[in-house]
N, C-alpha and C. Protein backbone atom coordinates (compact mmCIF):
# COMPACT_ATOMS: atom_id res chain seq x y z
N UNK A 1 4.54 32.54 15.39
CA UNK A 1 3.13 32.23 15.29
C UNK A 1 2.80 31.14 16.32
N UNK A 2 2.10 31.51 16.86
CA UNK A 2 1.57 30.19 17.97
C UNK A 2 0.87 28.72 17.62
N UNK A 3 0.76 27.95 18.39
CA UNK A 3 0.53 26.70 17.74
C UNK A 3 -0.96 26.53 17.52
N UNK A 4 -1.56 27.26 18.19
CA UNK A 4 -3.36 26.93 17.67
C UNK A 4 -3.22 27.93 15.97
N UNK A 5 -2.60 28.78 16.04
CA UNK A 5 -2.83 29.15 14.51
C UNK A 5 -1.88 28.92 13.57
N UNK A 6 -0.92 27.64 13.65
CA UNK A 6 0.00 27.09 12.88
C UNK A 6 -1.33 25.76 12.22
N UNK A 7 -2.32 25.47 13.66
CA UNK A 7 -2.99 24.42 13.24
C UNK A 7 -4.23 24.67 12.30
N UNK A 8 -4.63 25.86 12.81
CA UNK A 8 -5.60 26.33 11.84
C UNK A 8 -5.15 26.56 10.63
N UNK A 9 -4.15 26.98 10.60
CA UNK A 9 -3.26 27.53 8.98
C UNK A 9 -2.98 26.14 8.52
N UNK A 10 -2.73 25.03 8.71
CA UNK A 10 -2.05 23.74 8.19
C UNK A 10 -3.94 22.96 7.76
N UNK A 11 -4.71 23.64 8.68
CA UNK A 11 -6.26 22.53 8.32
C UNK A 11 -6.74 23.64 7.33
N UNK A 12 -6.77 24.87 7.16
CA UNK A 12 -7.51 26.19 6.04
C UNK A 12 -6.37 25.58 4.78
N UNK A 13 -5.22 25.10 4.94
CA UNK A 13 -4.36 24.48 3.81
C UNK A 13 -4.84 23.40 3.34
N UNK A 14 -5.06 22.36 3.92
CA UNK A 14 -5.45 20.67 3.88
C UNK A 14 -7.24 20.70 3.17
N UNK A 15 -7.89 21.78 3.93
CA UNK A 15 -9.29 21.71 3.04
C UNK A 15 -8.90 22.65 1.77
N UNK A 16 -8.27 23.33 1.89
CA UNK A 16 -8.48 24.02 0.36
C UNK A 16 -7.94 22.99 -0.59
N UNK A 17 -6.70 22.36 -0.95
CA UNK A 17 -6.29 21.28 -1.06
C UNK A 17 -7.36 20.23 -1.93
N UNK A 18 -7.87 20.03 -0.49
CA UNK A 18 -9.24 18.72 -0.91
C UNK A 18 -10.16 19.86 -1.74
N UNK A 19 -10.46 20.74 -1.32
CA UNK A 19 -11.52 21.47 -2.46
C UNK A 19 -11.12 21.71 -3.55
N UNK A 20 -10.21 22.39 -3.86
CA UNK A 20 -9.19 21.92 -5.23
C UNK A 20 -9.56 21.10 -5.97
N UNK A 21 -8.91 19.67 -5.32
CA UNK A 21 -8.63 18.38 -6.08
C UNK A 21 -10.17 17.32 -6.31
N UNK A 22 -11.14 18.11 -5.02
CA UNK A 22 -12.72 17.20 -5.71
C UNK A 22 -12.93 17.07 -7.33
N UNK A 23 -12.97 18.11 -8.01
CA UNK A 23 -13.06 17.57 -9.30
C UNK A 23 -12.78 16.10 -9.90
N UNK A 24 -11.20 16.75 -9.41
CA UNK A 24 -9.97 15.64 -10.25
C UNK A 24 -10.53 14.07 -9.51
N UNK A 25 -10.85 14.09 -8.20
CA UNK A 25 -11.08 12.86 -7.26
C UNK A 25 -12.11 12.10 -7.92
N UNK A 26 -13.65 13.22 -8.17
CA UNK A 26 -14.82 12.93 -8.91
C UNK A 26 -14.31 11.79 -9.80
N UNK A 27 -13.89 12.71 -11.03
CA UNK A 27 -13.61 12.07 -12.18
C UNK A 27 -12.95 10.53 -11.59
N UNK A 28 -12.15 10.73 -10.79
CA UNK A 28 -11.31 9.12 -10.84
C UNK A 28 -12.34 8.15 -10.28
N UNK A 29 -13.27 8.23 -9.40
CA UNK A 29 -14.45 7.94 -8.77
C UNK A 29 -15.26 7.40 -9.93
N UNK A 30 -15.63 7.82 -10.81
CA UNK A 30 -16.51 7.43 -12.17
C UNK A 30 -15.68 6.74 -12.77
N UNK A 31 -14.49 6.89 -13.11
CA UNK A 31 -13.74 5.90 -13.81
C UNK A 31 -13.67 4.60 -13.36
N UNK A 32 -13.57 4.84 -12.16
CA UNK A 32 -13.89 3.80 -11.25
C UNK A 32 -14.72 2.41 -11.65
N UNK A 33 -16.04 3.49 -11.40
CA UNK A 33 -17.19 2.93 -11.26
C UNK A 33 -17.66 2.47 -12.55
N UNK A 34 -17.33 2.95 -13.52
CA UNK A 34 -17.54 2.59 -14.91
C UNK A 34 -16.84 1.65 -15.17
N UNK A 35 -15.61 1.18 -14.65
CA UNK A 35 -14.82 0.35 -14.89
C UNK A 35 -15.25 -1.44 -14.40
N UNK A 36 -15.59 -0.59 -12.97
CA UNK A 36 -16.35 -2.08 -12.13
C UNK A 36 -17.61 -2.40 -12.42
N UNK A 37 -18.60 -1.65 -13.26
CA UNK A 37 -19.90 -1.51 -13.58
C UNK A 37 -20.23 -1.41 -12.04
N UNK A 38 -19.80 -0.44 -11.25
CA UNK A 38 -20.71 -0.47 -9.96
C UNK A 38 -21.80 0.58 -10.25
N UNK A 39 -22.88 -0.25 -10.06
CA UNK A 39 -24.11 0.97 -10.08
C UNK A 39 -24.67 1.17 -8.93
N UNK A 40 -24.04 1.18 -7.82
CA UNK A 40 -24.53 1.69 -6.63
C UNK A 40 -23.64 2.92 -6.37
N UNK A 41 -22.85 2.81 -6.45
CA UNK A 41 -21.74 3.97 -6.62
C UNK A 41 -21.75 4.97 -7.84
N UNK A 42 -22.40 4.32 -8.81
CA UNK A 42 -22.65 5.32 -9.95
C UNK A 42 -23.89 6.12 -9.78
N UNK A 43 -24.96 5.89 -8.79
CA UNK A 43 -25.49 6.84 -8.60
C UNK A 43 -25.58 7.91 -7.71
N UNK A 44 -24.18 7.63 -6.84
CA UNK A 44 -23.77 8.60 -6.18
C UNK A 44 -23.18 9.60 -6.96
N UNK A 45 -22.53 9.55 -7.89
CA UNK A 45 -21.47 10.07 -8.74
C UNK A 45 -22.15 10.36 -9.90
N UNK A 46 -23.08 10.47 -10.66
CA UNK A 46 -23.22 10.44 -12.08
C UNK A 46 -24.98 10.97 -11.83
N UNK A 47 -25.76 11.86 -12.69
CA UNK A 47 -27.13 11.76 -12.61
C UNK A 47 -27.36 11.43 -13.93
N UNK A 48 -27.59 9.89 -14.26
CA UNK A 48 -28.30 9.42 -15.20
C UNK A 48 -29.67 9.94 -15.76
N UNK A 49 -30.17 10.85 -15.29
CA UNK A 49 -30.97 11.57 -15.82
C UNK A 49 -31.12 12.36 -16.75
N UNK A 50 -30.09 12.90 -16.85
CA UNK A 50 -29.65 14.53 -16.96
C UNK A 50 -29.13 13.98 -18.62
N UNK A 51 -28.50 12.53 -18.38
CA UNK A 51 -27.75 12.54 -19.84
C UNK A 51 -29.10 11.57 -20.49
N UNK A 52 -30.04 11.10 -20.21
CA UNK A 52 -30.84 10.24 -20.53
C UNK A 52 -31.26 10.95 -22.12
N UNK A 53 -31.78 12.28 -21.78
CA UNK A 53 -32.55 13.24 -22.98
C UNK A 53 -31.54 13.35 -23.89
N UNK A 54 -30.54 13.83 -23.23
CA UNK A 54 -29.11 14.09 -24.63
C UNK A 54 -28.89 12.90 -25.50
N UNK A 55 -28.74 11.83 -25.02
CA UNK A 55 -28.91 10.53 -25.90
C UNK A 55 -29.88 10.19 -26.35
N UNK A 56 -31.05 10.48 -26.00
CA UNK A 56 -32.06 9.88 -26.25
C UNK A 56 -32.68 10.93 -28.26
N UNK A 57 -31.86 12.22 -27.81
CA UNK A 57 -32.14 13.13 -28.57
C UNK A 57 -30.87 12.95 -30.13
N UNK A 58 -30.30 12.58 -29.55
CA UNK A 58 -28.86 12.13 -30.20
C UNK A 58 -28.98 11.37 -31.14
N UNK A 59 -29.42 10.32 -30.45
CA UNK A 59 -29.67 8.85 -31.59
C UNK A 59 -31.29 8.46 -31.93
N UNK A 60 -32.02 9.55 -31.56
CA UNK A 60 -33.21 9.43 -32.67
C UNK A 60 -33.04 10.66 -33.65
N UNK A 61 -32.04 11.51 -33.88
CA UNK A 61 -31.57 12.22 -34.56
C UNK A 61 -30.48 11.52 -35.85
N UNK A 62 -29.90 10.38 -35.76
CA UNK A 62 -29.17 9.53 -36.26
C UNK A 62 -30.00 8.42 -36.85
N UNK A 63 -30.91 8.01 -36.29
CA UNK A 63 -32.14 7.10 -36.33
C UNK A 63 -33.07 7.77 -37.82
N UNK A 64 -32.75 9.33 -37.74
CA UNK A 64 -33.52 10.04 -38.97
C UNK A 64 -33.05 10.01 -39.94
N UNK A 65 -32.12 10.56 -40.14
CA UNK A 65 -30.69 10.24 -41.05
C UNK A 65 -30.72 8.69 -41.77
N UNK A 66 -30.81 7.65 -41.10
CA UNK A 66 -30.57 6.17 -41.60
C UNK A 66 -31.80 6.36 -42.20
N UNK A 67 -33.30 6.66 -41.42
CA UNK A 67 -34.45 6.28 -42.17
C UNK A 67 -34.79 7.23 -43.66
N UNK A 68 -33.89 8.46 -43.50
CA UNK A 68 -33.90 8.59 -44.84
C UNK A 68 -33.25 8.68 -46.24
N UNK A 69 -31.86 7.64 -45.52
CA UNK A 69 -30.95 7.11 -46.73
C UNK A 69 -31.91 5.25 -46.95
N UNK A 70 -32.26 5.13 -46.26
CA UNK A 70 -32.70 3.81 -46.20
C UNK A 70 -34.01 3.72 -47.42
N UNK A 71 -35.09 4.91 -46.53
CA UNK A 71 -36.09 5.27 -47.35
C UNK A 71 -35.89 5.34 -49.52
N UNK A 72 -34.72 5.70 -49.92
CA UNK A 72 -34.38 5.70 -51.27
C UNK A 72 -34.52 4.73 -52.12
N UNK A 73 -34.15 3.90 -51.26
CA UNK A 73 -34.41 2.41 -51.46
C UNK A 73 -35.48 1.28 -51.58
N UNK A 74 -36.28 1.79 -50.51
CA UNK A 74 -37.05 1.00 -49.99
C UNK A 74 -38.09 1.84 -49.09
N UNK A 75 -38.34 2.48 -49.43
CA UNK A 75 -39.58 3.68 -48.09
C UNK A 75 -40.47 3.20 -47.54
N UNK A 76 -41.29 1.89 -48.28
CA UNK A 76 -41.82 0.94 -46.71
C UNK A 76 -41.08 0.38 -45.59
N UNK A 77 -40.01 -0.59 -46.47
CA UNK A 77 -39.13 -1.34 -45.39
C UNK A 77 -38.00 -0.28 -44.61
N UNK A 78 -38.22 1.15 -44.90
CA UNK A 78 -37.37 2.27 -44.26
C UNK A 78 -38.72 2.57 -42.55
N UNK A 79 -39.46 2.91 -43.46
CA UNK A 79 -40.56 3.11 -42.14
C UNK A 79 -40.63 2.35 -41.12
N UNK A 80 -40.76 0.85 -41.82
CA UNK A 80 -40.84 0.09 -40.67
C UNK A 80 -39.81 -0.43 -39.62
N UNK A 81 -38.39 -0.34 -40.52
CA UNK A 81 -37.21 -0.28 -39.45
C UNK A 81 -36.78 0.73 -38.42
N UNK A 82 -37.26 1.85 -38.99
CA UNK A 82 -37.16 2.96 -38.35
C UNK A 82 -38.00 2.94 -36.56
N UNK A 83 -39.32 2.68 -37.16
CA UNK A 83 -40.34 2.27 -35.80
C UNK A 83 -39.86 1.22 -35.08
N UNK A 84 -39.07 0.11 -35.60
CA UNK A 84 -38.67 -0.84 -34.81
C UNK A 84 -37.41 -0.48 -34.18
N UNK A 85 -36.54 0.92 -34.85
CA UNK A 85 -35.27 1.03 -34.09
C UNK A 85 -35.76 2.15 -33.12
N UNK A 86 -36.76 2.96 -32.88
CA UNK A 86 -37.45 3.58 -32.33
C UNK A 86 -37.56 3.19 -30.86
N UNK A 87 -38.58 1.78 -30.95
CA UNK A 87 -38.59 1.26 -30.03
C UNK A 87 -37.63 0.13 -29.45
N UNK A 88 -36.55 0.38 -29.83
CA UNK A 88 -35.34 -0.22 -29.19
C UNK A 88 -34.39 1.04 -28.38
N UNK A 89 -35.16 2.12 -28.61
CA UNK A 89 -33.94 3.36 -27.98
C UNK A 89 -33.84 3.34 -26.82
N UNK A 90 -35.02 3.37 -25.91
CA UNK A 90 -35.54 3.62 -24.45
C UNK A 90 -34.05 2.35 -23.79
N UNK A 91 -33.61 1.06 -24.35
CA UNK A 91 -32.62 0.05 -24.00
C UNK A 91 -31.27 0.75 -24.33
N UNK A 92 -31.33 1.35 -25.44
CA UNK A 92 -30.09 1.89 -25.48
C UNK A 92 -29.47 2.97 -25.22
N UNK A 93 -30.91 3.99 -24.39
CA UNK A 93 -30.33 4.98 -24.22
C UNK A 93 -29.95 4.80 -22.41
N UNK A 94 -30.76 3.50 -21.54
CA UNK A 94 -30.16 2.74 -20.45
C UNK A 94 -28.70 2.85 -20.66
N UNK A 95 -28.69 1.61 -21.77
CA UNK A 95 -27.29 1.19 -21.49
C UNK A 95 -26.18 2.17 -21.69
N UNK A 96 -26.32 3.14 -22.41
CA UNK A 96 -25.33 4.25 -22.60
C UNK A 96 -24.97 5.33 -21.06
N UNK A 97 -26.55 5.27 -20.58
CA UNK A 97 -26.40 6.28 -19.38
C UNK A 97 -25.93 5.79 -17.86
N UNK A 98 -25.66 4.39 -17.93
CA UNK A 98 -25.00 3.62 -17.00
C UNK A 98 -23.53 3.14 -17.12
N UNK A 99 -23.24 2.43 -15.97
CA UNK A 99 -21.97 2.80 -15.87
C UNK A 99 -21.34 1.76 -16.87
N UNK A 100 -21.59 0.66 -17.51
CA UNK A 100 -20.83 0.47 -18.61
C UNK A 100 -20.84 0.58 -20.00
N UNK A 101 -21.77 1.66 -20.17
CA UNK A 101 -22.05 1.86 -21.36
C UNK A 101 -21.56 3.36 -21.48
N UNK A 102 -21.39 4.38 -20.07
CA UNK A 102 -21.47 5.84 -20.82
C UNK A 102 -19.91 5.81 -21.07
N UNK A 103 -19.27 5.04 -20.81
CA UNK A 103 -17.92 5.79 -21.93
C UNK A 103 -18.04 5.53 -23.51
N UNK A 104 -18.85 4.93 -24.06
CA UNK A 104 -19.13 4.60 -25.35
C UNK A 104 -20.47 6.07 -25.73
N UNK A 105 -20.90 6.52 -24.80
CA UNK A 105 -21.72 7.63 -25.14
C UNK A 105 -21.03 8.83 -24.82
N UNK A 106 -19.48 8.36 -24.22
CA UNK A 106 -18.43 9.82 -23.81
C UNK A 106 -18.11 9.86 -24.68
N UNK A 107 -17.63 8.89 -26.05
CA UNK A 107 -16.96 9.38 -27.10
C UNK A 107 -17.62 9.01 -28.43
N UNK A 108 -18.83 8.85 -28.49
CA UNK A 108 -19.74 9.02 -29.30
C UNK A 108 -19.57 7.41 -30.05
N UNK A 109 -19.55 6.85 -29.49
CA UNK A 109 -19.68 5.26 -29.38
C UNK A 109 -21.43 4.56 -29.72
N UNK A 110 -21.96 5.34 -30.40
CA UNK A 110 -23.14 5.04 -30.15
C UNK A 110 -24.35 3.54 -30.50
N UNK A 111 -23.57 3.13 -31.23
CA UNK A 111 -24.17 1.78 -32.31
C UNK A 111 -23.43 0.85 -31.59
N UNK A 112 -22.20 0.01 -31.05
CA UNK A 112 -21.60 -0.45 -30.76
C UNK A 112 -22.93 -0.81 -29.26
N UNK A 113 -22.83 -2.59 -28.75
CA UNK A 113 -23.29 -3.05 -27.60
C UNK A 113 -22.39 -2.89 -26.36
N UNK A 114 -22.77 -2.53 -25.55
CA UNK A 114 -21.81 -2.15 -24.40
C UNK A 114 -21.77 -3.40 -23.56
N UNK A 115 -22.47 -4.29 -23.68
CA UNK A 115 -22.65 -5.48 -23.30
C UNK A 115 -21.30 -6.46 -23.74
N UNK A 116 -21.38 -6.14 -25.01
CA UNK A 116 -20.81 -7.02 -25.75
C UNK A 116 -18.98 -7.09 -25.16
N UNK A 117 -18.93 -6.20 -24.61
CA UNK A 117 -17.42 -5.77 -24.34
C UNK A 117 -17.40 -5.83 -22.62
N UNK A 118 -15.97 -6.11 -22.14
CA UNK A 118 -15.99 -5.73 -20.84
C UNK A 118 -16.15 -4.69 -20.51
N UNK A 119 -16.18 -4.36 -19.14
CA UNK A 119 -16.84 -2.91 -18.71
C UNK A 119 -15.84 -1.83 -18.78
N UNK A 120 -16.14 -0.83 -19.21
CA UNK A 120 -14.69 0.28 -19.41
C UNK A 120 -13.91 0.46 -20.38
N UNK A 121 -14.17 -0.83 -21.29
CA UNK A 121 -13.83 -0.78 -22.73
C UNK A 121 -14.67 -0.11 -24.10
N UNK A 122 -13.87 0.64 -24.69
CA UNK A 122 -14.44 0.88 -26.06
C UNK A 122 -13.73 0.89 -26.91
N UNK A 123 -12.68 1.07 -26.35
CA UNK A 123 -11.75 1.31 -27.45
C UNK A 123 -10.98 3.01 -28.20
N UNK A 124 -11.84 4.06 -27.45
CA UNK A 124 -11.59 4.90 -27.95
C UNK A 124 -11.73 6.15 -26.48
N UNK A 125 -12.23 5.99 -25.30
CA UNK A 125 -12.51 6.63 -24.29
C UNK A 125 -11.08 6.61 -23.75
N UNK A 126 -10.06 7.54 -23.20
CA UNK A 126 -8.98 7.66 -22.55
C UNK A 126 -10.11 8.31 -21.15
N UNK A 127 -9.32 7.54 -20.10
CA UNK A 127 -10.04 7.75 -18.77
C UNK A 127 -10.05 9.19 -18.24
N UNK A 128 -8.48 9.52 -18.48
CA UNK A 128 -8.28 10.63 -18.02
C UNK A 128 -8.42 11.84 -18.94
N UNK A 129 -9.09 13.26 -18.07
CA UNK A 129 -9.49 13.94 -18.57
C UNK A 129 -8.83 15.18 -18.24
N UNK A 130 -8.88 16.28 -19.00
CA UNK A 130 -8.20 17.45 -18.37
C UNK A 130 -9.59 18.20 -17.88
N UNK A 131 -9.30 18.72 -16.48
CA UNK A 131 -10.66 19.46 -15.65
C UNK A 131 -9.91 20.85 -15.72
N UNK A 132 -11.22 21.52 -15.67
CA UNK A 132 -10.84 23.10 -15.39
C UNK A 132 -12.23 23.53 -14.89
N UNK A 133 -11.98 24.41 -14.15
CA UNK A 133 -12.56 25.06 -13.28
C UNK A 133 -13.51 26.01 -13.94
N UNK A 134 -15.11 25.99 -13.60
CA UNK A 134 -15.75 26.90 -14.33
C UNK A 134 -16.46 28.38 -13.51
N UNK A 135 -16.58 27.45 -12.29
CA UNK A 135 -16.76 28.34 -11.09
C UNK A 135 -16.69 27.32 -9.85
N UNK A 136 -16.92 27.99 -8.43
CA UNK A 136 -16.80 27.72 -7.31
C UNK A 136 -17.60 26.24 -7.12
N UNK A 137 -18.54 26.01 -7.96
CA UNK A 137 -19.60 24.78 -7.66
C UNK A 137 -19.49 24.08 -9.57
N UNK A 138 -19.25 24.37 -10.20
CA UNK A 138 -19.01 23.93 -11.44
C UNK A 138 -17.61 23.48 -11.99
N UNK A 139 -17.56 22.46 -12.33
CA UNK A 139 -16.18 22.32 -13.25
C UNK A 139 -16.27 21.45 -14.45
N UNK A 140 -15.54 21.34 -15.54
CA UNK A 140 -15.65 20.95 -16.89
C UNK A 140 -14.62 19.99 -17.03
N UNK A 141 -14.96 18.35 -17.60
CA UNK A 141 -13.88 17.61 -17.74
C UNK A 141 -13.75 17.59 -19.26
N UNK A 142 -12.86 17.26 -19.84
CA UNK A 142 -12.61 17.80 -21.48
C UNK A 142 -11.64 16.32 -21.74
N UNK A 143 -12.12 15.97 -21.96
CA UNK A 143 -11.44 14.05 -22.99
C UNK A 143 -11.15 14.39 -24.58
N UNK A 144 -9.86 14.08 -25.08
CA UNK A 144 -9.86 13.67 -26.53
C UNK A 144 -10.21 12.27 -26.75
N UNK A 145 -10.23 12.11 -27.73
CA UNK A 145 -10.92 10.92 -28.62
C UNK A 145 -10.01 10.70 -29.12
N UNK A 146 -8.70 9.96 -29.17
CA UNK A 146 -7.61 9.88 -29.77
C UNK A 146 -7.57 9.30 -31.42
N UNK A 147 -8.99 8.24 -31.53
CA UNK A 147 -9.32 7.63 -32.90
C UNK A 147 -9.85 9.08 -33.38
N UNK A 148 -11.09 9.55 -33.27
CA UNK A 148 -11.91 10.64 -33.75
C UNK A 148 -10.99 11.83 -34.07
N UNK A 149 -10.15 12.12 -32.86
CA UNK A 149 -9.58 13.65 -32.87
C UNK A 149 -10.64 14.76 -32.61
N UNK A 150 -11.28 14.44 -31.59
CA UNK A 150 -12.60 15.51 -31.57
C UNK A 150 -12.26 15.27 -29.71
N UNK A 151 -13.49 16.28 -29.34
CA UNK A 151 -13.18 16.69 -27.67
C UNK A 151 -14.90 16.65 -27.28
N UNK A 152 -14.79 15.97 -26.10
CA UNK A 152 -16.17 15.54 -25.58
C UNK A 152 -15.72 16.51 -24.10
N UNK A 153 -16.74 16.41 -23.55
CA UNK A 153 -16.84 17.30 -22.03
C UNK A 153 -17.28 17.15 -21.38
N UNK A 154 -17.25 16.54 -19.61
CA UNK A 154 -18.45 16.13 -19.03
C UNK A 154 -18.83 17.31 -17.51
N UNK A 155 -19.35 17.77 -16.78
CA UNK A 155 -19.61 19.18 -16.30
C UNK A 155 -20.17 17.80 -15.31
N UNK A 156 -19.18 19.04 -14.38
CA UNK A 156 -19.49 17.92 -12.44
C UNK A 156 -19.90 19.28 -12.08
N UNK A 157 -21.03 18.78 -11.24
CA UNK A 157 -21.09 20.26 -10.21
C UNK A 157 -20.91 19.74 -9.04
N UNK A 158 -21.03 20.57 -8.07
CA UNK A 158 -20.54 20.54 -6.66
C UNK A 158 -22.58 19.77 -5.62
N UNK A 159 -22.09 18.50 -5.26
CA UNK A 159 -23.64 18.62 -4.42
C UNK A 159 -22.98 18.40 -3.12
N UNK A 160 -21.91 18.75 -2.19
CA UNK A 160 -21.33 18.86 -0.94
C UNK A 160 -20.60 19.69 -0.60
N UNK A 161 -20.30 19.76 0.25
CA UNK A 161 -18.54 20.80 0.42
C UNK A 161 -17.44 20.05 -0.05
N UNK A 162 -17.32 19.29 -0.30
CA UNK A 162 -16.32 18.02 -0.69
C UNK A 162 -16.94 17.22 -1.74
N UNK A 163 -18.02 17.12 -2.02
CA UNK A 163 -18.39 15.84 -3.40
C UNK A 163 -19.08 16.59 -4.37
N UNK A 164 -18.97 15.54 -5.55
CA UNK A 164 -19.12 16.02 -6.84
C UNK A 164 -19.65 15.54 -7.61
N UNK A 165 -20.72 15.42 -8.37
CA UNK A 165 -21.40 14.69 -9.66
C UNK A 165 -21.82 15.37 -10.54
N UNK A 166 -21.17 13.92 -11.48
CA UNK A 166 -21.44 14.47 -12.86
C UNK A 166 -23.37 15.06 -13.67
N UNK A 167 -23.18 15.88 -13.83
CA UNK A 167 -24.57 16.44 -14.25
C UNK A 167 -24.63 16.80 -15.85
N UNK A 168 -24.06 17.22 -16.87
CA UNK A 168 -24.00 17.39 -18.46
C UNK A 168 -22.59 16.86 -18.88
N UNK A 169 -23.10 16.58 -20.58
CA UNK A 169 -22.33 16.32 -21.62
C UNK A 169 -22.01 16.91 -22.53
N UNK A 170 -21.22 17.64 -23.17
CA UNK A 170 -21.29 17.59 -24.61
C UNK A 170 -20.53 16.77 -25.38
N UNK A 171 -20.84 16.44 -26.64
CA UNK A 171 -20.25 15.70 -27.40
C UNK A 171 -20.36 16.47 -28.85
N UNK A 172 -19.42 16.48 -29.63
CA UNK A 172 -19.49 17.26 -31.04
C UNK A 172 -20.74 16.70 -31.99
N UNK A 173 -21.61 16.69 -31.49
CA UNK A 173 -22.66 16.16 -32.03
C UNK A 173 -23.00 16.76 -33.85
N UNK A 174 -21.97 18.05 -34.37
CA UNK A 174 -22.42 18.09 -35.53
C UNK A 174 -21.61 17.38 -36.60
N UNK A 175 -20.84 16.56 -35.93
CA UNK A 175 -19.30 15.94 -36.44
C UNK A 175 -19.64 14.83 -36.22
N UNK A 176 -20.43 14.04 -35.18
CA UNK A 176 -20.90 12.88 -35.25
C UNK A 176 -22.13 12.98 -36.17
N UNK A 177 -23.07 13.58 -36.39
CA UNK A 177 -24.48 13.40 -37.43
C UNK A 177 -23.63 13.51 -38.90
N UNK A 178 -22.55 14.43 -39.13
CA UNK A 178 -21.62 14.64 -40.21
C UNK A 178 -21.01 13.54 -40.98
N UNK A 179 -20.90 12.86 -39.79
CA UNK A 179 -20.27 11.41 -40.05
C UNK A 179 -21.01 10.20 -40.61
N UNK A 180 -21.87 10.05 -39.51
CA UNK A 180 -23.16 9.15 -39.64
C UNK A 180 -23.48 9.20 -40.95
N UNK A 181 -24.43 10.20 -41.66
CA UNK A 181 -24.67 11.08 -42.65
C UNK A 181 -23.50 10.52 -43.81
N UNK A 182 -22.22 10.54 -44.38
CA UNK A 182 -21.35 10.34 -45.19
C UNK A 182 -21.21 8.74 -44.80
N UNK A 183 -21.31 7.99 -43.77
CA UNK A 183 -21.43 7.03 -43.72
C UNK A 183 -22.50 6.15 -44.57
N UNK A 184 -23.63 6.92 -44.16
CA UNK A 184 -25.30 6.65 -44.71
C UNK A 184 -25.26 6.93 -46.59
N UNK A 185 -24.08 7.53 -47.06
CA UNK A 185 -23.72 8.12 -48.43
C UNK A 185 -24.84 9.14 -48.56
N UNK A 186 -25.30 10.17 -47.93
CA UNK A 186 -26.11 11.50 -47.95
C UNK A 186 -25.18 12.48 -47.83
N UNK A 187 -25.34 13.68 -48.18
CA UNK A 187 -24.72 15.11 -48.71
C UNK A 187 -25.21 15.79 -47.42
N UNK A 188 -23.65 15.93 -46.76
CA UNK A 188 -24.00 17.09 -45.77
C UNK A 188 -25.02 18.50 -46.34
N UNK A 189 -25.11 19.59 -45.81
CA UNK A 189 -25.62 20.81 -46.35
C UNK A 189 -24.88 21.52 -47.30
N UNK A 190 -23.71 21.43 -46.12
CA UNK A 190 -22.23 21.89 -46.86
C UNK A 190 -21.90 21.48 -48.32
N UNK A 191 -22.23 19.75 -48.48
CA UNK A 191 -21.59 19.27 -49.32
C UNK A 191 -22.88 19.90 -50.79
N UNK A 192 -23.97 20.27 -50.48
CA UNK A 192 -25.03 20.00 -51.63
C UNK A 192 -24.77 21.50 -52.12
N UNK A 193 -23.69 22.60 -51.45
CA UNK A 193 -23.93 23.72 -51.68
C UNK A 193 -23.00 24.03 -52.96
């Protein structure tokens, strides 16, 4: 084989390689950045947008739940905490969707101050994630929760030939309201049947 196509064959090797491993790079890139609270770099890497609604939908869904174990008790002073935790969400659903707060919204960390802790800490987020491939421009990172025993997921898509950001979440969200809920001492559906 001649040497201009030993070189082409060794660089069609070296980019596939790097195209491969963007995922895996992504992810270490956010860990990163979550770690240093860099938010200049986290908005290269992460669209805080995208997870803004999922949280925002999350924990005024949890927010319902409290106001109506609370309400049993007390159904004025339920209303009115409720409106006041209402308007505390728009702060917490910030701090969750930035970089030192979303590993506490990766593993359903949700009540806990992200402030309150150094950056990258929760206590329950393992950095590393297993990625798999969903298609050519999509891939899926999949974290256990080693306290919980439950599996969160975060979905990078492709915005380069080489780079990657994170764009969706899931989180077992019927296992966290499940929880919340038996926490709150209310009867799942399950449980009233």
């Amino acid at each position: 084989m001649a040497l201009p196509y030993r070189l082409l064959l060794i660089c069609l090797l070296l980019a596939g390689i790097t195209f491969s491993l963007g995922p895996w790079w992504a992810m270490q890139s956010i860990s990163k950045a979550a770690i240093a609270d860099n938010k200049e770099q986290w908005q290269k890497l992460v669209k805080p947008e995208a997870f803004e609604s999922y949280a925002e939908k999350l924990l005024s869904g949890l927010l319902e739940l409290k106001m109506v174990a609370d309400s049993k008790e007390n159904p004025g002073k339920a209303i009115i905490e409720h409106q006041s935790s209402l308007n505390a969400i728009p702060k917490a659903v910030y701090q969750l969707t930035h970089p030192k707060g979303f590993s506490h919204l990766l593993c359903g960390d949700l009540f806990s101050d992200p402030e309150a802790k150094p950056a990258g800490t929760t206590g329950c987020w393992v950095l590393d994630g297993k990625v798999s491939w969903v298609s050519p421009v999509l891939a899926k990172v999949t974290f256990d929760n080693p306290e919980a025993r439950w599996q969160s997921s975060l979905t990078l898509s492709r915005v380069g030939l080489f780079t990657w950001q994170a764009v969706d979440m899931e989180l077992p969200a019927d296992t966290l309201i499940g929880r919340f809920a038996k926490l709150l001492g209310l009867k799942a559906r399950d449980d009233a049947v």
